[in-house]
C-alpha atoms as a PDB file:
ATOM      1  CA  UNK A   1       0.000   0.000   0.000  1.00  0.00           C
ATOM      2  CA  UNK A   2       2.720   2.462   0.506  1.00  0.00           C
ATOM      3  CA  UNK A   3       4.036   1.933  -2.854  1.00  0.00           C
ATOM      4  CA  UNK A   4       0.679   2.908  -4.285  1.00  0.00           C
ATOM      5  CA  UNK A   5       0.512   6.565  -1.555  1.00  0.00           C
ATOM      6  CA  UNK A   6       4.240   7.142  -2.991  1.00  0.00           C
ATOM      7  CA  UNK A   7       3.517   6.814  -6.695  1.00  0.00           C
ATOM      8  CA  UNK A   8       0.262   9.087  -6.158  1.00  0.00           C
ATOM      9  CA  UNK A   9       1.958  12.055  -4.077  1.00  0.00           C
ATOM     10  CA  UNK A  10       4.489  11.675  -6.978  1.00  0.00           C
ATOM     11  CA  UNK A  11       2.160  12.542  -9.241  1.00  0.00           C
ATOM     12  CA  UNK A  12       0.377  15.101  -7.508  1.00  0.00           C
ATOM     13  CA  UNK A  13       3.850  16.989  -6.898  1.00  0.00           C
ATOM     14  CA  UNK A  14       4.508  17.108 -10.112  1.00  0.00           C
ATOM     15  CA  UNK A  15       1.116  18.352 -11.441  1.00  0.00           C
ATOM     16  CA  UNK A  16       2.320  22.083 -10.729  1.00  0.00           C
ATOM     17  CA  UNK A  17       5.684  21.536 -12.585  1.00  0.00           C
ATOM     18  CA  UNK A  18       3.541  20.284 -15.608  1.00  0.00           C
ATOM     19  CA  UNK A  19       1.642  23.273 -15.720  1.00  0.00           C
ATOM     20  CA  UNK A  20       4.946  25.221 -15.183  1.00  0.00           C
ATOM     21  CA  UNK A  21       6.521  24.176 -17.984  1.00  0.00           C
ATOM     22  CA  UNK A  22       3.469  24.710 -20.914  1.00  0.00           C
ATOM     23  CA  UNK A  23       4.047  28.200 -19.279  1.00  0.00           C
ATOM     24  CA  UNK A  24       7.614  27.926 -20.279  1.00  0.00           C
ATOM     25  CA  UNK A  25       7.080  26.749 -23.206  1.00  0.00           C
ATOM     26  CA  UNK A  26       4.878  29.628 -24.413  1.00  0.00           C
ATOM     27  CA  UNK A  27       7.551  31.911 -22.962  1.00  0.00           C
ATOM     28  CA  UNK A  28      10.094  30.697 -25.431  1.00  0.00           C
ATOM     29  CA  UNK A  29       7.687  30.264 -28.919  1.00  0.00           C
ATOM     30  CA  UNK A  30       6.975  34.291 -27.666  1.00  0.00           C
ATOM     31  CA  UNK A  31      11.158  34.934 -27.373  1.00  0.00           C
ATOM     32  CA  UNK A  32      11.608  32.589 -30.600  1.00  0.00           C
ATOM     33  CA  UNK A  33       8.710  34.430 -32.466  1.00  0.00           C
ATOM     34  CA  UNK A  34      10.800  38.292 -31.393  1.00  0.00           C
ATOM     35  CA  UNK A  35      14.337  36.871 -33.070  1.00  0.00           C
ATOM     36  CA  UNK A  36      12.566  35.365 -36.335  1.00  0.00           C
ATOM     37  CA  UNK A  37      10.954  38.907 -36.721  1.00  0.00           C
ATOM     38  CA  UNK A  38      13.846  40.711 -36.033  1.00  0.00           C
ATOM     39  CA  UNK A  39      15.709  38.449 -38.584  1.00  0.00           C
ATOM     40  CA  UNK A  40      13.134  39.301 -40.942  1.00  0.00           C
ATOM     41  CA  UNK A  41      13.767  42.824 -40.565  1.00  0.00           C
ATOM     42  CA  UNK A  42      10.163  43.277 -38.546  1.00  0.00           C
ATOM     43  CA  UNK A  43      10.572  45.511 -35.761  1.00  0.00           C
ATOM     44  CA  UNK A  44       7.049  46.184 -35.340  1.00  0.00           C
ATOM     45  CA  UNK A  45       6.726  42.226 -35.106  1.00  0.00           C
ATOM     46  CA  UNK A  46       9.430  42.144 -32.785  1.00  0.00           C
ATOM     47  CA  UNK A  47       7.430  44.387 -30.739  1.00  0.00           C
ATOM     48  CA  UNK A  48       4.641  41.690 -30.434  1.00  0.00           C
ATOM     49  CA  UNK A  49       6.372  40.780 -27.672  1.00  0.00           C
ATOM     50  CA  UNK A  50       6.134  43.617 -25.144  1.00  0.00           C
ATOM     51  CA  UNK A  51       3.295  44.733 -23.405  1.00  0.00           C
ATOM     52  CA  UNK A  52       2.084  47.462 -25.283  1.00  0.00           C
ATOM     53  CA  UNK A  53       0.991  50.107 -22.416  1.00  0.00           C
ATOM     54  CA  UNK A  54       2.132  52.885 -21.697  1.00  0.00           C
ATOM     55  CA  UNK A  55       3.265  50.986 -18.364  1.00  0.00           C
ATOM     56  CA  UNK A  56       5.940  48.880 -20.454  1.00  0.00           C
ATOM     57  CA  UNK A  57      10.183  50.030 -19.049  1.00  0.00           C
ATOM     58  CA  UNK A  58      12.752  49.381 -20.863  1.00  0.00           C
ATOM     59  CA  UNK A  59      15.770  50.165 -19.931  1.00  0.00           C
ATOM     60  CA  UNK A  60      19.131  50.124 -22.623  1.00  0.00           C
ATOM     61  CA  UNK A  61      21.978  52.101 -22.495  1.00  0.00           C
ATOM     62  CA  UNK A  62      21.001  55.366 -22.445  1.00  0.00           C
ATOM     63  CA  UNK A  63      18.192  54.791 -19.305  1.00  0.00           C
ATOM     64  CA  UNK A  64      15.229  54.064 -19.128  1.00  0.00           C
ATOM     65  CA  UNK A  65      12.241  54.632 -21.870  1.00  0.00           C
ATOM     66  CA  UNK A  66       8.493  54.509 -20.866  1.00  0.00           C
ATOM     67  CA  UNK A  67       5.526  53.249 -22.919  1.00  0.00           C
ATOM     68  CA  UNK A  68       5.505  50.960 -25.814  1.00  0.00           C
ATOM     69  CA  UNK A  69       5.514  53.460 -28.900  1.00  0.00           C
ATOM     70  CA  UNK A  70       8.489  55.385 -26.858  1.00  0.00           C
ATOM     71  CA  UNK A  71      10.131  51.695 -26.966  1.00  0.00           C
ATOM     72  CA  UNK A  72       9.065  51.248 -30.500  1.00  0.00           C
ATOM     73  CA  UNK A  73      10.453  54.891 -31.571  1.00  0.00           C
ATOM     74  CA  UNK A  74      13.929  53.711 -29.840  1.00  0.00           C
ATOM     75  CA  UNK A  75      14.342  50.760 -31.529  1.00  0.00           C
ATOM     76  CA  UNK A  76      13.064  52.454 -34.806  1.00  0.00           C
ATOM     77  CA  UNK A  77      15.963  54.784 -34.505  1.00  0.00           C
ATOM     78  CA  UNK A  78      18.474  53.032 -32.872  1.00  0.00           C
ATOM     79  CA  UNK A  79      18.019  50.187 -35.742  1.00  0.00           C
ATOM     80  CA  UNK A  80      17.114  52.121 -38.858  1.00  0.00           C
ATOM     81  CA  UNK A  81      17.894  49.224 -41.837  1.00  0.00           C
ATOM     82  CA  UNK A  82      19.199  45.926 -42.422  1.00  0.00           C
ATOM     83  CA  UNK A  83      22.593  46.783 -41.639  1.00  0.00           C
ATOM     84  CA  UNK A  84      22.062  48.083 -38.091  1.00  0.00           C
ATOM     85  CA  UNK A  85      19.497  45.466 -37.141  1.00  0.00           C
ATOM     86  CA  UNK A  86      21.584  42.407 -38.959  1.00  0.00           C
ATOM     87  CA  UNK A  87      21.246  38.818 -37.795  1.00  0.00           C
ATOM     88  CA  UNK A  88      19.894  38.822 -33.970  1.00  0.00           C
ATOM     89  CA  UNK A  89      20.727  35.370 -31.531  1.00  0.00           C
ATOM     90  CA  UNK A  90      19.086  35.118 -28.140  1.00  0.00           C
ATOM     91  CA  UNK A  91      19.740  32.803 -25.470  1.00  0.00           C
ATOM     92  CA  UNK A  92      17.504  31.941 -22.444  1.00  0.00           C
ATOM     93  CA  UNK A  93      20.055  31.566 -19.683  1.00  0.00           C
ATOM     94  CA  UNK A  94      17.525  31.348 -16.813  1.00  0.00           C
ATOM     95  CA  UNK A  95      13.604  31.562 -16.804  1.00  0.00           C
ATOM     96  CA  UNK A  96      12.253  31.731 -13.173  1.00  0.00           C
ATOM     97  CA  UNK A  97       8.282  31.274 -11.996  1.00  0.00           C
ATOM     98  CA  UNK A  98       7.855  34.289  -9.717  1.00  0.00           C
ATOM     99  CA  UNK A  99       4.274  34.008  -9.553  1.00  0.00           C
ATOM    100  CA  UNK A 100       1.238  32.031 -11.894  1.00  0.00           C
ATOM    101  CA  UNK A 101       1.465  34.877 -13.429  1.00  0.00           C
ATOM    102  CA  UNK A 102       5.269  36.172 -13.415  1.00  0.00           C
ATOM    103  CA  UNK A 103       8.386  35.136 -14.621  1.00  0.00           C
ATOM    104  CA  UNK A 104      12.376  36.449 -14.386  1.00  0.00           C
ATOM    105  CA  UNK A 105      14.298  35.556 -17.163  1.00  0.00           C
ATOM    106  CA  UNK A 106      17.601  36.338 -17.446  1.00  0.00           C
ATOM    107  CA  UNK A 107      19.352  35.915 -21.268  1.00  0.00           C
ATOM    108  CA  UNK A 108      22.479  36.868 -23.821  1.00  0.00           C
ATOM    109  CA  UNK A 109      22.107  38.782 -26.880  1.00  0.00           C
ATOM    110  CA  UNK A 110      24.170  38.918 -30.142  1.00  0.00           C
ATOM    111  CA  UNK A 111      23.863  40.775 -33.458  1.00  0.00           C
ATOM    112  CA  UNK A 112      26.068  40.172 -36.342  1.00  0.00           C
ATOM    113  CA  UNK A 113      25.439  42.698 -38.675  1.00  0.00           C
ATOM    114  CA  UNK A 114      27.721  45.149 -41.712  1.00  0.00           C
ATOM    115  CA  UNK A 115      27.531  47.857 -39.408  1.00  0.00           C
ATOM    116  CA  UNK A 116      29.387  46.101 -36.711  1.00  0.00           C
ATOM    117  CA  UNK A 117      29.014  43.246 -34.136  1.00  0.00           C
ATOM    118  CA  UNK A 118      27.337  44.227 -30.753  1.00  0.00           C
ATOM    119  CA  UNK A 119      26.161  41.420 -28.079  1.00  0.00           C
ATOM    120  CA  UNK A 120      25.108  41.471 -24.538  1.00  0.00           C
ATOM    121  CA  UNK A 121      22.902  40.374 -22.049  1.00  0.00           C
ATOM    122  CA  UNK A 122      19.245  41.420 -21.067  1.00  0.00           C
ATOM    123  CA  UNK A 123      16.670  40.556 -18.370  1.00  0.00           C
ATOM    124  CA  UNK A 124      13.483  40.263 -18.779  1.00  0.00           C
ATOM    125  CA  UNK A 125       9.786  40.477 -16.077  1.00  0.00           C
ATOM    126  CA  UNK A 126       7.312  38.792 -18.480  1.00  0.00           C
ATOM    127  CA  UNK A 127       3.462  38.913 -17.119  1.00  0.00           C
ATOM    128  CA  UNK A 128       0.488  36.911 -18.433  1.00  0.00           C
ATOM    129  CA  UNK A 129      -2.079  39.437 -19.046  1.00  0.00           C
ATOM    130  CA  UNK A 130      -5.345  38.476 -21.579  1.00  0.00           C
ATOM    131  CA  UNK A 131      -4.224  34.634 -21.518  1.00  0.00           C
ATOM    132  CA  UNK A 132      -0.483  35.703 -23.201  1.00  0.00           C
ATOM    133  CA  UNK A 133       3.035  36.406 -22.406  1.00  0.00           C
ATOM    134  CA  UNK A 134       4.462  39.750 -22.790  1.00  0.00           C
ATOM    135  CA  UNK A 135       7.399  42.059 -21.436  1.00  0.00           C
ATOM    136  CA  UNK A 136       6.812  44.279 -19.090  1.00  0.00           C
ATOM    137  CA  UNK A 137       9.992  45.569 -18.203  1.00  0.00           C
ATOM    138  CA  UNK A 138      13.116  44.700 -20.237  1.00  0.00           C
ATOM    139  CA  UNK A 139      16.680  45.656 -19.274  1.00  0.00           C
ATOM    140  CA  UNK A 140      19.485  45.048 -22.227  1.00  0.00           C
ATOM    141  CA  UNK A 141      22.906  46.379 -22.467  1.00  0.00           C
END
């Protein structure tokens, strides 16, 4: 009988890290989705990612900008054509559940492009809000 109690709390513990990791999962197909626009030249489908409120931080370089067009506009002008934007990889380092509806990931950036390599890291609050994933508050340098 104790074999049977052990196999069933098994189960039940791991019902939570099930659920955990479809969260995950949607996470990275939103992250995936931002690099194959960005490859594509799409910043406004790169974008899709954020939480577009005037709410949304990001903070680069030069401090912090509020709001998603005021995020949008930086990007726009920071990355004006092909050969500023070039060929972007992202790695997920860490992704951390704060909260059911929270996570913390932390992450490395690279673009190789004509008008010179950058790279970096970034973290990254991501909030479920409507049923999807989005960036609330990015931090990249």
């Amino acid at each position: 009988m104790s074999r049977v109690f052990a196999f069933a709390l098994l189960l039940l513990c791991s019902l939570p890290a099930m659920a955990q990791t479809s969260d995950e999962a949607a996470i990275r197909k939103m992250l995936s989705a931002q690099v194959s626009a960005w490859n594509s030249g799409n910043v406004e489908g790169y974008m899709k990612g954020y939480w577009e409120s005037d709410s949304l931080l990001f903070i680069g370089s030069k401090g912090p900008t509020w709001g998603y067009a005021g995020t949008l506009a930086r990007y726009k002008k920071a990355y004006p054509d092909k050969e500023h934007t070039g060929t972007l990889t992202s790695t997920v380092l860490s992704l951390k559940r704060l909260s059911p509806d929270y996570y913390f990931a932390v992450g490395k950036w690279a673009l190789s492009r004509q008008a010179g390599d950058v790279s970096g890291s970034w973290t990254l609050l991501i909030r479920k809000i409507k049923g999807q994933w989005v960036i609330v508050c990015d931090h990249s340098s």
